[in-house]
N, C-alpha and C. Protein backbone atom coordinates (compact mmCIF):
# COMPACT_ATOMS: atom_id res chain seq x y z
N UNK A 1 0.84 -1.18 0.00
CA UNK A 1 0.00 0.00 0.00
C UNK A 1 0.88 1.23 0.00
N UNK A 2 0.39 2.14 -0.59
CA UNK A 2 1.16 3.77 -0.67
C UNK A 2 0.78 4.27 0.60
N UNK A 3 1.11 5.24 0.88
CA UNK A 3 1.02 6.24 2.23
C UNK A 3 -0.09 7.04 1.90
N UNK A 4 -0.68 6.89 0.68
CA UNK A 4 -2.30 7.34 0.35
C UNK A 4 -3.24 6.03 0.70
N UNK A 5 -3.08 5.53 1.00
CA UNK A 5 -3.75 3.97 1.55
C UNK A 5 -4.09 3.58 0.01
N UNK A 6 -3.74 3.63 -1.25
CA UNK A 6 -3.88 2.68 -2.29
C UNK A 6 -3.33 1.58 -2.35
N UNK A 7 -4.14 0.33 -2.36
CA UNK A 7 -4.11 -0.77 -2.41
C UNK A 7 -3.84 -1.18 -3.56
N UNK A 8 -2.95 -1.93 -4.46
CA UNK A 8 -2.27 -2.38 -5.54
C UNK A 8 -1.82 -3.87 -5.27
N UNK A 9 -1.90 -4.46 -6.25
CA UNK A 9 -1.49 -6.16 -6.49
C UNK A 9 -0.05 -5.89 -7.33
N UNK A 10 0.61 -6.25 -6.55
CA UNK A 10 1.97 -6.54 -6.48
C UNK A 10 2.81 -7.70 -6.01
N UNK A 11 3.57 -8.46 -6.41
CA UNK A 11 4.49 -9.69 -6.54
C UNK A 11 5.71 -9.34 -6.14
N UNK A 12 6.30 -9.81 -5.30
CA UNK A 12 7.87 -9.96 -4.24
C UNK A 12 8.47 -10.96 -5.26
N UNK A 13 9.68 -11.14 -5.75
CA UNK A 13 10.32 -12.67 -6.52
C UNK A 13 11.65 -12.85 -5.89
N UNK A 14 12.11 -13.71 -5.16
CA UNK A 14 13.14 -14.04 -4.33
C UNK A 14 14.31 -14.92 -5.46
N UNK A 15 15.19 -14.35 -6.34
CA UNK A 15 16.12 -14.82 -6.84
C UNK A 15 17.35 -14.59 -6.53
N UNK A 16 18.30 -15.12 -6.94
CA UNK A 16 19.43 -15.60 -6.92
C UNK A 16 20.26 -15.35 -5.42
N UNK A 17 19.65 -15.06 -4.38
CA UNK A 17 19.49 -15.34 -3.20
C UNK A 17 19.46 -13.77 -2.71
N UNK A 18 18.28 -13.38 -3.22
CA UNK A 18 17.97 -11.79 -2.76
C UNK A 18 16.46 -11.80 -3.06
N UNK A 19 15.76 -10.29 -2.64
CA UNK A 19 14.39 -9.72 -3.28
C UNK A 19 14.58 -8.96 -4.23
N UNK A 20 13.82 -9.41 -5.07
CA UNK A 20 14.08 -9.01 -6.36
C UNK A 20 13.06 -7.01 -6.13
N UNK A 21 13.08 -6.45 -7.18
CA UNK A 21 11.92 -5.07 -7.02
C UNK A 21 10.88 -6.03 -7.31
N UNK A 22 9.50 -5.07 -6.66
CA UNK A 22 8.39 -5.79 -6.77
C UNK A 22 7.81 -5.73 -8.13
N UNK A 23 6.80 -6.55 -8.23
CA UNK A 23 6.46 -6.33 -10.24
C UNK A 23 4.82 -5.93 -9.46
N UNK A 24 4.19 -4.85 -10.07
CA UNK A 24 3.01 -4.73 -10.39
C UNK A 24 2.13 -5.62 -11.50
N UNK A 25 0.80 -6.20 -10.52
CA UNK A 25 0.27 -7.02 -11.29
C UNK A 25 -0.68 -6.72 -11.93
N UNK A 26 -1.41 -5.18 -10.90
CA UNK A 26 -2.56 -4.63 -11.43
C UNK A 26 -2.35 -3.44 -10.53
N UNK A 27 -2.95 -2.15 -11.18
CA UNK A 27 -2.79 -0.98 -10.61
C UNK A 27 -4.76 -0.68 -10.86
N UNK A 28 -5.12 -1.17 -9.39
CA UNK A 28 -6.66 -0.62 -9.47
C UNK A 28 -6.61 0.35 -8.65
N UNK A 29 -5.87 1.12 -8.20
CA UNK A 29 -6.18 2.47 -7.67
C UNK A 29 -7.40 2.35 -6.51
N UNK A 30 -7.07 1.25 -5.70
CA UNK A 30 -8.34 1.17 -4.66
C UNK A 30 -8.01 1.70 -3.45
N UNK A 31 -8.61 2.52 -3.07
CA UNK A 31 -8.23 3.80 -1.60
C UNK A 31 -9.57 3.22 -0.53
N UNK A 32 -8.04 2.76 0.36
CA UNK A 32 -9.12 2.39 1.52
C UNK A 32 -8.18 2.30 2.55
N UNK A 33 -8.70 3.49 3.94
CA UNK A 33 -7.72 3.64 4.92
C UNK A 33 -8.38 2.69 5.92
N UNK A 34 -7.33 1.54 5.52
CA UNK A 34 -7.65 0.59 6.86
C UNK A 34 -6.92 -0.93 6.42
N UNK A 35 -7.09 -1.95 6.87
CA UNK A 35 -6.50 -3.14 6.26
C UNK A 35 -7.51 -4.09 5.82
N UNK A 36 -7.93 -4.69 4.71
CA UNK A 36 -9.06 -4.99 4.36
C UNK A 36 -8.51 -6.58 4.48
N UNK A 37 -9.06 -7.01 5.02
CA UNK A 37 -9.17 -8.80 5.54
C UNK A 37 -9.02 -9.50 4.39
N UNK A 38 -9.53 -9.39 2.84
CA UNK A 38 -8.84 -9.34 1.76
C UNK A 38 -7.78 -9.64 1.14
N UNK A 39 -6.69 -10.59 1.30
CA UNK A 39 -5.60 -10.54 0.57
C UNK A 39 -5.70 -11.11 -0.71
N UNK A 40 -4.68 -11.24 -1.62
CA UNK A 40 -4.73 -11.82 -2.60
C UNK A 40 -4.26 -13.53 -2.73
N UNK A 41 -4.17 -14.46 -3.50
CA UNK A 41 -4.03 -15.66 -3.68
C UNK A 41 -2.84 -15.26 -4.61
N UNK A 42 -1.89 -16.70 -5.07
CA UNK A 42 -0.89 -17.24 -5.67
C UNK A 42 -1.00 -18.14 -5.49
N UNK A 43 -0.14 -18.82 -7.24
CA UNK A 43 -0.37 -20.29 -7.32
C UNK A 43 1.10 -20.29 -8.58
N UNK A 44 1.68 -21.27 -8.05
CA UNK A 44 2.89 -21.33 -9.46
C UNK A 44 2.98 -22.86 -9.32
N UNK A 45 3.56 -22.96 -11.08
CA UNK A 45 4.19 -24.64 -11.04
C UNK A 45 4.91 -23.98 -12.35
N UNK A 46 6.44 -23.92 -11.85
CA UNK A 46 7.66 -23.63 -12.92
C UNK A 46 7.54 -22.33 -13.00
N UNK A 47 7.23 -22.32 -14.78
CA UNK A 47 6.91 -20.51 -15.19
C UNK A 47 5.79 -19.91 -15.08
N UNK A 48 4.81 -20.99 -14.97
CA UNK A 48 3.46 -20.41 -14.95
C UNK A 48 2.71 -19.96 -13.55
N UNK A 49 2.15 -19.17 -13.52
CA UNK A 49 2.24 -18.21 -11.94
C UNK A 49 0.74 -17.71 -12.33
N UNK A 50 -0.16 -17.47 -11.23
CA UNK A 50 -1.44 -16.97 -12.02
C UNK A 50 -1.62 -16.14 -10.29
N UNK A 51 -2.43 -15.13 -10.04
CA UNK A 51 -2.25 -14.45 -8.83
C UNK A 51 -4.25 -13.99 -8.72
N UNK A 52 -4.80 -14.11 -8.09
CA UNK A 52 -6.34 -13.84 -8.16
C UNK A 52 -6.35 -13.07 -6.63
N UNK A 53 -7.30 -11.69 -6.46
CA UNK A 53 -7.68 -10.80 -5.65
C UNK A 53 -8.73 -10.14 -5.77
N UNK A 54 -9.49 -9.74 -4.73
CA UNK A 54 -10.52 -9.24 -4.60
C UNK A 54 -10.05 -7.58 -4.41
N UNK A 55 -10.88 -6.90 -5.03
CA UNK A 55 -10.98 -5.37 -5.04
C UNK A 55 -11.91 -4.67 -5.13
N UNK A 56 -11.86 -2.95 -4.31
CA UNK A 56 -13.52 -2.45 -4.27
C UNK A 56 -13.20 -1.28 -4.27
N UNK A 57 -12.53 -0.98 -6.07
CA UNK A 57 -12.14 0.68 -6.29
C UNK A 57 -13.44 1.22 -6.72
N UNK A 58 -13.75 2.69 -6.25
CA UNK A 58 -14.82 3.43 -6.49
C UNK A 58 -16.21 2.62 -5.91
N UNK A 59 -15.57 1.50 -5.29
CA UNK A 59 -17.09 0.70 -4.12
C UNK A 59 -17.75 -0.33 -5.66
N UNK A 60 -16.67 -0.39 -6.39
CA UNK A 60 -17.38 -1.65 -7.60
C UNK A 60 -16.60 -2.88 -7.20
N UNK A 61 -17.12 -3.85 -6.35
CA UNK A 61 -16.03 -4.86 -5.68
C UNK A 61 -16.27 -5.91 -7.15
N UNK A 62 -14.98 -6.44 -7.21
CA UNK A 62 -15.06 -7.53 -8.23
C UNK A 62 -13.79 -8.57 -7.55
N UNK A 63 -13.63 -9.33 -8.63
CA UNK A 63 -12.56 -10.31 -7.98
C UNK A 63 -11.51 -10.55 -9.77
N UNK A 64 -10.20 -10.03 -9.29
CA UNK A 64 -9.88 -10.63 -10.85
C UNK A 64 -8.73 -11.41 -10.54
N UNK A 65 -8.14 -11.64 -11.52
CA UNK A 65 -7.36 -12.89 -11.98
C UNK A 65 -6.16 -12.77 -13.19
N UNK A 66 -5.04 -12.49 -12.94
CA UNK A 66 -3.45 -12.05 -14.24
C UNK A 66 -2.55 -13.41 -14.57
N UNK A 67 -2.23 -13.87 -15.04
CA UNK A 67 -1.46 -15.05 -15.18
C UNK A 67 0.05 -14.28 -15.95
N UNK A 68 0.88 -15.09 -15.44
CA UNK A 68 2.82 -15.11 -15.87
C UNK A 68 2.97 -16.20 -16.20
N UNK A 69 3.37 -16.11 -17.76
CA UNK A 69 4.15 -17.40 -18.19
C UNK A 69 5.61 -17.43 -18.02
N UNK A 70 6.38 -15.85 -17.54
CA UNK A 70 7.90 -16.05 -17.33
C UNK A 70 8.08 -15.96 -16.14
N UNK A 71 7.71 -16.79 -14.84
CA UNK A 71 7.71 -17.11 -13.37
C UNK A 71 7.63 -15.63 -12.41
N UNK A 72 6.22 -15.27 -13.25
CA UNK A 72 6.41 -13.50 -12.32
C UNK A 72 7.27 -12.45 -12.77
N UNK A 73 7.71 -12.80 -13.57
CA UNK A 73 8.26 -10.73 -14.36
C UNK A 73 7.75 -10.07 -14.94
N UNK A 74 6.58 -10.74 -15.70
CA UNK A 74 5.78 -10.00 -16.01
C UNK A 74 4.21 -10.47 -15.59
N UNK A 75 2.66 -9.87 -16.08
CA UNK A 75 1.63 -10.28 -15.81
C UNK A 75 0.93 -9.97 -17.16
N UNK A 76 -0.01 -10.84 -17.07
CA UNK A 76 -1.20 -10.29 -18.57
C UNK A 76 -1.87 -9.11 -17.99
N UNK A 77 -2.67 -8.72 -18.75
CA UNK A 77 -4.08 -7.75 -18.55
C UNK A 77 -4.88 -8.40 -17.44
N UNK A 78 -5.04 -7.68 -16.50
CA UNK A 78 -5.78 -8.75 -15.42
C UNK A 78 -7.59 -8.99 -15.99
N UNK A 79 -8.24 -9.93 -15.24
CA UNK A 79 -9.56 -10.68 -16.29
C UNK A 79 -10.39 -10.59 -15.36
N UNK A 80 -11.54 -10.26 -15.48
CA UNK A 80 -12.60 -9.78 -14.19
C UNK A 80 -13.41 -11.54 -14.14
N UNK A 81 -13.11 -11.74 -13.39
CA UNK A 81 -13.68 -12.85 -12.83
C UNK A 81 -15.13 -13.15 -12.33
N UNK A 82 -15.20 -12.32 -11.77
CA UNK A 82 -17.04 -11.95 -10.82
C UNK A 82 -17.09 -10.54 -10.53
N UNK A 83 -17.83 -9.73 -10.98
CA UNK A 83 -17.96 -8.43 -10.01
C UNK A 83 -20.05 -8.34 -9.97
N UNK A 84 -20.26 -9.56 -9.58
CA UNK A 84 -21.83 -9.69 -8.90
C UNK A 84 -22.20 -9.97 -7.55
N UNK A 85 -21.81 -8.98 -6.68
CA UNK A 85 -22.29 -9.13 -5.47
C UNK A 85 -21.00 -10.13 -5.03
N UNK A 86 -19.82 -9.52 -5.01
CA UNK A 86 -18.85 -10.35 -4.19
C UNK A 86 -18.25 -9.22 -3.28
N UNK A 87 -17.80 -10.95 -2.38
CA UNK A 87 -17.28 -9.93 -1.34
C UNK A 87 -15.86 -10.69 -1.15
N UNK A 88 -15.04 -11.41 -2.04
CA UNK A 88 -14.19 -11.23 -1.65
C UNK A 88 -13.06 -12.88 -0.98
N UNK A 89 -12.17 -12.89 -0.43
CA UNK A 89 -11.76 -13.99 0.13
C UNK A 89 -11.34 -15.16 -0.65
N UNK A 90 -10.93 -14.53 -2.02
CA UNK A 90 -10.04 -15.28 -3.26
C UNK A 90 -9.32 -16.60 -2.77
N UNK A 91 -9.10 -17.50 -3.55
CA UNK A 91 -8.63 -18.86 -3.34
C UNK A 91 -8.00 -19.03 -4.87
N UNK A 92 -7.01 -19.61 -5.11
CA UNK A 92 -6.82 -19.91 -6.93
C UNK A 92 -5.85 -21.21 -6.78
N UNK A 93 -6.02 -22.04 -7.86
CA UNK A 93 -5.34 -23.63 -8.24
C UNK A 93 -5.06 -23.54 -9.69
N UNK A 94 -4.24 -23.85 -9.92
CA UNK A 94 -3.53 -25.08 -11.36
C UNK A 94 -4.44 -25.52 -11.76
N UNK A 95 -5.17 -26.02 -12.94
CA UNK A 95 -6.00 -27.60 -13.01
C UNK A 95 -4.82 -27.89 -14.40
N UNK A 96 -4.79 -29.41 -14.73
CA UNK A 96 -4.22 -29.91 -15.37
C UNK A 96 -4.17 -29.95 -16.80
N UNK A 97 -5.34 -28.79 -16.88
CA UNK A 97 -5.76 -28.66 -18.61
C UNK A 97 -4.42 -27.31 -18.59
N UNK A 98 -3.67 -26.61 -17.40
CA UNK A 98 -2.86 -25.27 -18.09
C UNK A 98 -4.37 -24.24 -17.57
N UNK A 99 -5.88 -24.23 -16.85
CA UNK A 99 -6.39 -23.19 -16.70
C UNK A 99 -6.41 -23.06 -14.82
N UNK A 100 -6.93 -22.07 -14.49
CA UNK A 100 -6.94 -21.96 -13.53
C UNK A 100 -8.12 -22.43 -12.53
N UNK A 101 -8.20 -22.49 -11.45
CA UNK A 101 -9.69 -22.37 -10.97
C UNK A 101 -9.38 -21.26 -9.61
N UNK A 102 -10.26 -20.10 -9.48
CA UNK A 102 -10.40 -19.27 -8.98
C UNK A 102 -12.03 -19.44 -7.50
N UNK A 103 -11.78 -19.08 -6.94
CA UNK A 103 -12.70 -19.11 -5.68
C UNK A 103 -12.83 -17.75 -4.64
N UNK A 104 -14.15 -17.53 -4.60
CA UNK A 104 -14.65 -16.08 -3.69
C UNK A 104 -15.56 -16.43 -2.98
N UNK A 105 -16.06 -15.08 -2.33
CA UNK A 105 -17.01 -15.28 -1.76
C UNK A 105 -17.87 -14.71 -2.59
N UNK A 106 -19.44 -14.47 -2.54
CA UNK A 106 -20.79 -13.38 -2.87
C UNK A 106 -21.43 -13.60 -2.03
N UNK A 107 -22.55 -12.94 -2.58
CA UNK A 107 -23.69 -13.14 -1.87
C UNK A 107 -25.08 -12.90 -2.95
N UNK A 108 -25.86 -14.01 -2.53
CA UNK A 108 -27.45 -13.74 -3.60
C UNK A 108 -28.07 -12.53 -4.00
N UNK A 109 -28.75 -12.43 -4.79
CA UNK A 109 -30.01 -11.39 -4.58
C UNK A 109 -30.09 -11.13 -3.26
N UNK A 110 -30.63 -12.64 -2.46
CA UNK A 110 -31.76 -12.06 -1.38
C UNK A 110 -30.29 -12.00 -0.11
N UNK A 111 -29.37 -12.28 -0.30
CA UNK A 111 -28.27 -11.49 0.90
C UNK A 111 -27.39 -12.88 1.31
N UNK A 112 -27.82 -13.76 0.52
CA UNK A 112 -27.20 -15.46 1.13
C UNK A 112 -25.66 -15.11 0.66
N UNK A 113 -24.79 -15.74 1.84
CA UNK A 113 -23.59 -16.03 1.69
C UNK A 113 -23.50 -17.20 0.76
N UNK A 114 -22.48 -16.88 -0.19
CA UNK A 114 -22.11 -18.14 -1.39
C UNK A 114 -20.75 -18.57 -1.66
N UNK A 115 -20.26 -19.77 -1.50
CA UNK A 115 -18.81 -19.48 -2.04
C UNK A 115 -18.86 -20.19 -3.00
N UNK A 116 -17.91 -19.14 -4.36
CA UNK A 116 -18.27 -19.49 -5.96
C UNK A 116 -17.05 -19.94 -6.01
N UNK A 117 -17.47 -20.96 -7.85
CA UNK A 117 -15.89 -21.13 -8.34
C UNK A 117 -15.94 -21.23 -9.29
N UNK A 118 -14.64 -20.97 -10.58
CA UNK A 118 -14.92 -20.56 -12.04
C UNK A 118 -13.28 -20.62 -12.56
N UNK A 119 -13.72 -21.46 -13.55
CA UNK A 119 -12.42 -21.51 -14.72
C UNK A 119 -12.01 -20.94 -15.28
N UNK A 120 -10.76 -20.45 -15.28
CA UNK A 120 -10.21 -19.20 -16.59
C UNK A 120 -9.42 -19.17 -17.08
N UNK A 121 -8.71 -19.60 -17.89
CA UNK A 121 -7.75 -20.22 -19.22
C UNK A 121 -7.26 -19.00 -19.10
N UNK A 122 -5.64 -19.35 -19.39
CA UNK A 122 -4.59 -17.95 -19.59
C UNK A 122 -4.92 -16.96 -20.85
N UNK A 123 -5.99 -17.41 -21.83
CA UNK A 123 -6.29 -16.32 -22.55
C UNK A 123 -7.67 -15.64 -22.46
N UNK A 124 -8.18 -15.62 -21.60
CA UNK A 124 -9.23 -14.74 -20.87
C UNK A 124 -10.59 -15.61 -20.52
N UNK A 125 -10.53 -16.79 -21.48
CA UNK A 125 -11.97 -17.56 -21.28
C UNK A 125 -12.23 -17.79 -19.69
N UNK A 126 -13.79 -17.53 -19.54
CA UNK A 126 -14.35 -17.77 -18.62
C UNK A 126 -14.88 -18.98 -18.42
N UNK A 127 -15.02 -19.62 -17.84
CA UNK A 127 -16.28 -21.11 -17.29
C UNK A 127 -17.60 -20.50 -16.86
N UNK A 128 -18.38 -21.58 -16.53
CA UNK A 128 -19.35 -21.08 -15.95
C UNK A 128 -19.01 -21.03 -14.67
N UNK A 129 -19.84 -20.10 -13.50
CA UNK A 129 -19.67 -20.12 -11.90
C UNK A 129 -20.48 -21.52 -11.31
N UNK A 130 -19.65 -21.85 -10.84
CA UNK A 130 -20.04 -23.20 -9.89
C UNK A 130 -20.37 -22.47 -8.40
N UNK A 131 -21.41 -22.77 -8.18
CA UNK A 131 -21.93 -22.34 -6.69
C UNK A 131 -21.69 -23.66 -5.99
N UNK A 132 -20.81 -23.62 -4.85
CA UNK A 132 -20.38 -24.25 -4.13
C UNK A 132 -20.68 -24.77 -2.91
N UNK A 133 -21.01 -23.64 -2.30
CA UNK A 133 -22.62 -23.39 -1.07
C UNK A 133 -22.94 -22.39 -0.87
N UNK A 134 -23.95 -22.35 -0.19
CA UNK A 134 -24.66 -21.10 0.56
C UNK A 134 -25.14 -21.27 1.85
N UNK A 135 -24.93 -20.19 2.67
CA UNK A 135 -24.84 -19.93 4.51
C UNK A 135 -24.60 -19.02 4.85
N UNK A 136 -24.79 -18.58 5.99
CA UNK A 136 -24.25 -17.52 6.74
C UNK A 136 -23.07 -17.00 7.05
N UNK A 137 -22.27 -16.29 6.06
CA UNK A 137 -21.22 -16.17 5.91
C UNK A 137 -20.96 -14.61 6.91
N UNK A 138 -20.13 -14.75 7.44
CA UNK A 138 -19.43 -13.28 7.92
C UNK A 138 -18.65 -12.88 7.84
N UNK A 139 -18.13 -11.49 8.40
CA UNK A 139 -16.41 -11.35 8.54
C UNK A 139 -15.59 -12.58 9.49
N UNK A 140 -16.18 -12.81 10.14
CA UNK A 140 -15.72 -13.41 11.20
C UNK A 140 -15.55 -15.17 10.98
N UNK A 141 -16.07 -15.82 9.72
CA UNK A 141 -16.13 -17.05 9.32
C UNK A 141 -15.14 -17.51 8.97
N UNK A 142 -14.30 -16.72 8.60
CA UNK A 142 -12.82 -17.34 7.93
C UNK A 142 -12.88 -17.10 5.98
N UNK A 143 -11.87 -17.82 5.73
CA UNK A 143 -11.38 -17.94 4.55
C UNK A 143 -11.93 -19.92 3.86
N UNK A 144 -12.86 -20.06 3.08
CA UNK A 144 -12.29 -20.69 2.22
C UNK A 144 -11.37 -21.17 2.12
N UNK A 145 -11.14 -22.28 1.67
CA UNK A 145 -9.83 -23.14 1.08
C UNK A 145 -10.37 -24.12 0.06
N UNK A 146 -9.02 -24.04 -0.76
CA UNK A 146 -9.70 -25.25 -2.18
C UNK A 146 -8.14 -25.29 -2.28
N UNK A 147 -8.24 -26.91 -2.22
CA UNK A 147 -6.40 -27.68 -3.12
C UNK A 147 -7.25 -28.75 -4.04
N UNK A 148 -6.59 -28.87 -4.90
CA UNK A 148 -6.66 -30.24 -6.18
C UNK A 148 -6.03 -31.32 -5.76
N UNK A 149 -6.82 -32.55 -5.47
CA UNK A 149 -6.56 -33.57 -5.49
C UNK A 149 -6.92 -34.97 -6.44
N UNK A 150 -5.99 -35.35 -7.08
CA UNK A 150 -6.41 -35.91 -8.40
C UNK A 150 -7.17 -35.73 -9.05
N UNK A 151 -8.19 -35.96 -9.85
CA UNK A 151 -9.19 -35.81 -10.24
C UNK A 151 -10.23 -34.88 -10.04
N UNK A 152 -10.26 -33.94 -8.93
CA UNK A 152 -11.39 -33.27 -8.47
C UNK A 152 -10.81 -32.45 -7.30
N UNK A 153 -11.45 -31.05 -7.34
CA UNK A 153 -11.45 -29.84 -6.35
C UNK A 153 -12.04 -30.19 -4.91
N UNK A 154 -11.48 -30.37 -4.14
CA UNK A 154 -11.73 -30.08 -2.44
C UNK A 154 -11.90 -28.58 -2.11
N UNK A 155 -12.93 -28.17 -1.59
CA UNK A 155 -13.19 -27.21 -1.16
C UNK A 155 -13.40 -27.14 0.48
N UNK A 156 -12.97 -26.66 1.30
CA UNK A 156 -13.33 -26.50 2.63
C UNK A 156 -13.40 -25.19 3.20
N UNK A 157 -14.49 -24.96 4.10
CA UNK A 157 -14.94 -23.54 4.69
C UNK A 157 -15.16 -24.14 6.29
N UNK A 158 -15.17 -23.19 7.13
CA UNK A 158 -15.85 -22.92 8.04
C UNK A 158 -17.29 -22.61 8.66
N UNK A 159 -18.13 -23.28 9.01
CA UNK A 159 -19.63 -23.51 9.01
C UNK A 159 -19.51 -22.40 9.92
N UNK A 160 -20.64 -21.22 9.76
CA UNK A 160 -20.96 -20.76 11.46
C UNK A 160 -21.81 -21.48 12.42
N UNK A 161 -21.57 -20.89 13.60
CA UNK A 161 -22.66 -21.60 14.61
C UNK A 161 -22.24 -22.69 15.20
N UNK A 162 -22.32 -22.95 16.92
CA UNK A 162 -21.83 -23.95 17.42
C UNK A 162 -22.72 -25.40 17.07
N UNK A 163 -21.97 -26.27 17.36
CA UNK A 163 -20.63 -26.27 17.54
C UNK A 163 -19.88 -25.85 16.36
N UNK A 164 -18.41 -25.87 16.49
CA UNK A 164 -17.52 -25.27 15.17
C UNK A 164 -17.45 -26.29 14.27
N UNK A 165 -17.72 -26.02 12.80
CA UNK A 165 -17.55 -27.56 12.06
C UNK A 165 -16.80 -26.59 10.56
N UNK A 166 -16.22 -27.51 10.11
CA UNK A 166 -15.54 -27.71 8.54
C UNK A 166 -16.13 -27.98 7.50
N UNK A 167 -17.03 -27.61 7.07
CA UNK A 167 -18.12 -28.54 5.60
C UNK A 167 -16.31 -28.64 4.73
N UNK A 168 -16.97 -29.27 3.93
CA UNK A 168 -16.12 -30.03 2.82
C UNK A 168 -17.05 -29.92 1.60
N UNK A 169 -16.45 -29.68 0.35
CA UNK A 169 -17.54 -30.56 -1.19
C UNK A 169 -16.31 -30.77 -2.39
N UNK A 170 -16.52 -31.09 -2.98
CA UNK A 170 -15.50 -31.64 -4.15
C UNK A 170 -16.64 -31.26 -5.40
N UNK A 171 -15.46 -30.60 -6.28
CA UNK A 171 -15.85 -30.63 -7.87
C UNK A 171 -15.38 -31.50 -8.48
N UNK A 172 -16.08 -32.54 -9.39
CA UNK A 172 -14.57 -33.23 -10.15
C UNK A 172 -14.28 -31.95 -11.55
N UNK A 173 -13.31 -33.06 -11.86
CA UNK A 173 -12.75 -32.12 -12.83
C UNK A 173 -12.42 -32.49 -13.99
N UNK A 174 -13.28 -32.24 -15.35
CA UNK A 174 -13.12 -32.64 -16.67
C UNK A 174 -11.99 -33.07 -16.81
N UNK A 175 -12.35 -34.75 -17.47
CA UNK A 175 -11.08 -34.75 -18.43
C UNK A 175 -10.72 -36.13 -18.20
């Protein structure tokens, strides 16, 4: 963040046994004095590096998504992923086709917590959104998690409400 509280997606690269300068991944110019619970995701295997974050410049929250084919020196055009009623709490994976799978939060029409998920190939194609579940989501629920395990997406969240529990669901995965 700048000392104007602009929030920017930016990449650290640790070579040849130093920090490298940071690479800008996206310059959304989002001004917000405070620390937004929000971070961004990373995901690499070799050169290919893909980085997904949630942002809410001018209060239009969306969630996007830049991919590096030269291990982070550079980034594409970043790719708007969801900007329908999200709030945020990005997750991103590899899948074995070379696309990505990306994960947020939203919320419905009628105010339901949802956590989505959606495919996006390094040249901008979208998937359709896989709704994953819906509940009572808060600040206070945590983060999402999704890893690939053979064949199919594991997803795990935090349920509210005692007692404390873990839901789980799996996508498989074409192919």
């Amino acid at each position: 963040r700048t000392a104007a509280e602009i929030r920017d997606i930016s990449v650290a690269r640790y070579v040849d046994g130093g920090w490298a300068e940071s690479i800008q991944v996206s310059d959304d110019n989002w001004n917000i004095a405070g620390c937004p619970v929000n971070g961004p995701a990373i995901v690499a295997d070799g050169e290919h590096v893909v980085v997904a974050w949630y942002g809410a410049p001018n209060r239009e929250s969306r969630v996007k998504v830049a991919w590096s084919q030269d291990a982070g020196q550079t980034f594409s055009t970043p790719i708007v992923v969801d900007d329908n009623r999200v709030s945020g709490r990005v997750d991103v994976e590899l899948l074995p086709n070379g696309s990505a799978m990306v994960s947020w939060m939203g919320k419905s029409a009628e105010g339901v917590g949802q956590v989505r998920a959606r495919e996006v190939t390094a040249g901008g194609e979208l998937g359709p959104v896989h709704l994953i579940t819906e509940g009572k989501f808060s600040r206070n629920t945590g983060f999402p998690q999704m890893i690939r395990a053979g064949d199919r997406l594991v997803f795990a969240w935090p349920e509210p409400g005692k007692p404390k529990q873990v839901r789980t669901a799996y996508l498989p995965l074409d192919g």
